[in-house]
Protein backbone atom coordinates (compact mmCIF):
# COMPACT_ATOMS: atom_id res chain seq x y z
CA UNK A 1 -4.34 10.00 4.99
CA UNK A 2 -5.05 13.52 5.65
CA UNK A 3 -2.26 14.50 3.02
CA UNK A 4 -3.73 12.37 0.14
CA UNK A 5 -7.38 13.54 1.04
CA UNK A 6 -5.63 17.16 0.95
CA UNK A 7 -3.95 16.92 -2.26
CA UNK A 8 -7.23 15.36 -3.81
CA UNK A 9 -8.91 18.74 -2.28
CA UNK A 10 -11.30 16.62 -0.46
CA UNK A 11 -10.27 18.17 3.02
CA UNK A 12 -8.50 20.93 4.65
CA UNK A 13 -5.96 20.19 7.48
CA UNK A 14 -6.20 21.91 10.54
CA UNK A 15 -3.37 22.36 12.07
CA UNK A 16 -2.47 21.08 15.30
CA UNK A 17 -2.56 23.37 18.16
CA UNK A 18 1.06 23.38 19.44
CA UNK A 19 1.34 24.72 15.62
CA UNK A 20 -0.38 27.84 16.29
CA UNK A 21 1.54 31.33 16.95
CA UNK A 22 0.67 31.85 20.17
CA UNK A 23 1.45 28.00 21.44
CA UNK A 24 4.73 28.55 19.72
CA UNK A 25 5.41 31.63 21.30
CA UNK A 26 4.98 30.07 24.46
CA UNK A 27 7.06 27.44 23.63
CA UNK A 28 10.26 29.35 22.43
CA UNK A 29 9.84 31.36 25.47
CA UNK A 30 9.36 28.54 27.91
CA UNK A 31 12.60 27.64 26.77
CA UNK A 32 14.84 30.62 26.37
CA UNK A 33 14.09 31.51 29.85
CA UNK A 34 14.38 27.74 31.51
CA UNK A 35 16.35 24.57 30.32
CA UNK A 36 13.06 22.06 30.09
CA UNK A 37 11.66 21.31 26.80
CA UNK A 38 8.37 22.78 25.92
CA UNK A 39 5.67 19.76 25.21
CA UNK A 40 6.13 18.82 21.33
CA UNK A 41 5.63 15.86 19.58
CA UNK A 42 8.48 13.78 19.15
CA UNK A 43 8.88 14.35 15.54
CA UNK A 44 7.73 18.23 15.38
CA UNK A 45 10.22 19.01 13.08
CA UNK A 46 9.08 16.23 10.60
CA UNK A 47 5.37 16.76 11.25
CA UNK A 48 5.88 20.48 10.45
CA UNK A 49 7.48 19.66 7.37
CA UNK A 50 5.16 17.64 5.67
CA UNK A 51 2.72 20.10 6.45
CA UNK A 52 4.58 23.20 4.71
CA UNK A 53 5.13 21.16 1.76
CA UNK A 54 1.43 19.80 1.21
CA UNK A 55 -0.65 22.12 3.37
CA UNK A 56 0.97 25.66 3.49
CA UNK A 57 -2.21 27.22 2.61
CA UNK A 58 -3.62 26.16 5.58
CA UNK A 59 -1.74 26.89 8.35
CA UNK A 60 -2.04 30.30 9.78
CA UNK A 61 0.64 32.68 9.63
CA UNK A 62 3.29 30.42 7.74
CA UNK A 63 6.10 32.66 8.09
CA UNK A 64 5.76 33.41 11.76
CA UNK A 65 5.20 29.79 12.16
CA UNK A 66 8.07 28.68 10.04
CA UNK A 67 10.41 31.49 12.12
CA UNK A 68 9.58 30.41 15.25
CA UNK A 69 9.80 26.84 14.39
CA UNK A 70 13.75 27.63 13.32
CA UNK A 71 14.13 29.81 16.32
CA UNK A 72 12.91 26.86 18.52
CA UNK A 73 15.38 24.52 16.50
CA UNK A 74 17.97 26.99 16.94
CA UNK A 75 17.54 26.96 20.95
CA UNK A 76 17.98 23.15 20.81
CA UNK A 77 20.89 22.90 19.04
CA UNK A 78 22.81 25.53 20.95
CA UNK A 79 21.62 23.83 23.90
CA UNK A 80 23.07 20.58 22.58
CA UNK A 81 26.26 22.14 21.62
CA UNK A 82 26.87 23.87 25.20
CA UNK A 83 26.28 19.97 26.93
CA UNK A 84 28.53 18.29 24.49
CA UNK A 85 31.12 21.16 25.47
């Protein structure tokens, strides 16, 4: 709903707050130094996504966003590859 009333320019999405730099920050931290997962939603990666594609001008810092979105992704997936070894 948000994204139709967005593309219509009848709203502007805030983003959520484990989208900000500072939560994400936190986040890639919490989990280069630990092996828990930081709290996301299930389907961050999705969520974040969508909202690049129909929202970019509204999130805050896109590129540092988008950077430590792929960093995060990044610390997953080696962490996946090291248990499957």
């Amino acid at each position: 709903l948000a994204i139709t009333l967005r593309k219509r320019g009848k709203c502007i999405i805030r983003m959520p707050d484990w989208m900000l730099v500072a939560n994400l920050e936190e986040i890639v931290s919490h989990e280069r130094s630990q092996q828990t997962l930081g709290k996301l939603p299930f389907h961050y990666m999705e969520i974040s996504q969508v909202l690049f594609a129909n929202a970019h001008e509204d999130i805050l810092q896109p590129e540092k966003v988008s950077q430590l979105l792929q960093d995060l992704e990044q610390i997953r997936m080696d962490r996946i590859r090291i248990g499957i070894a």
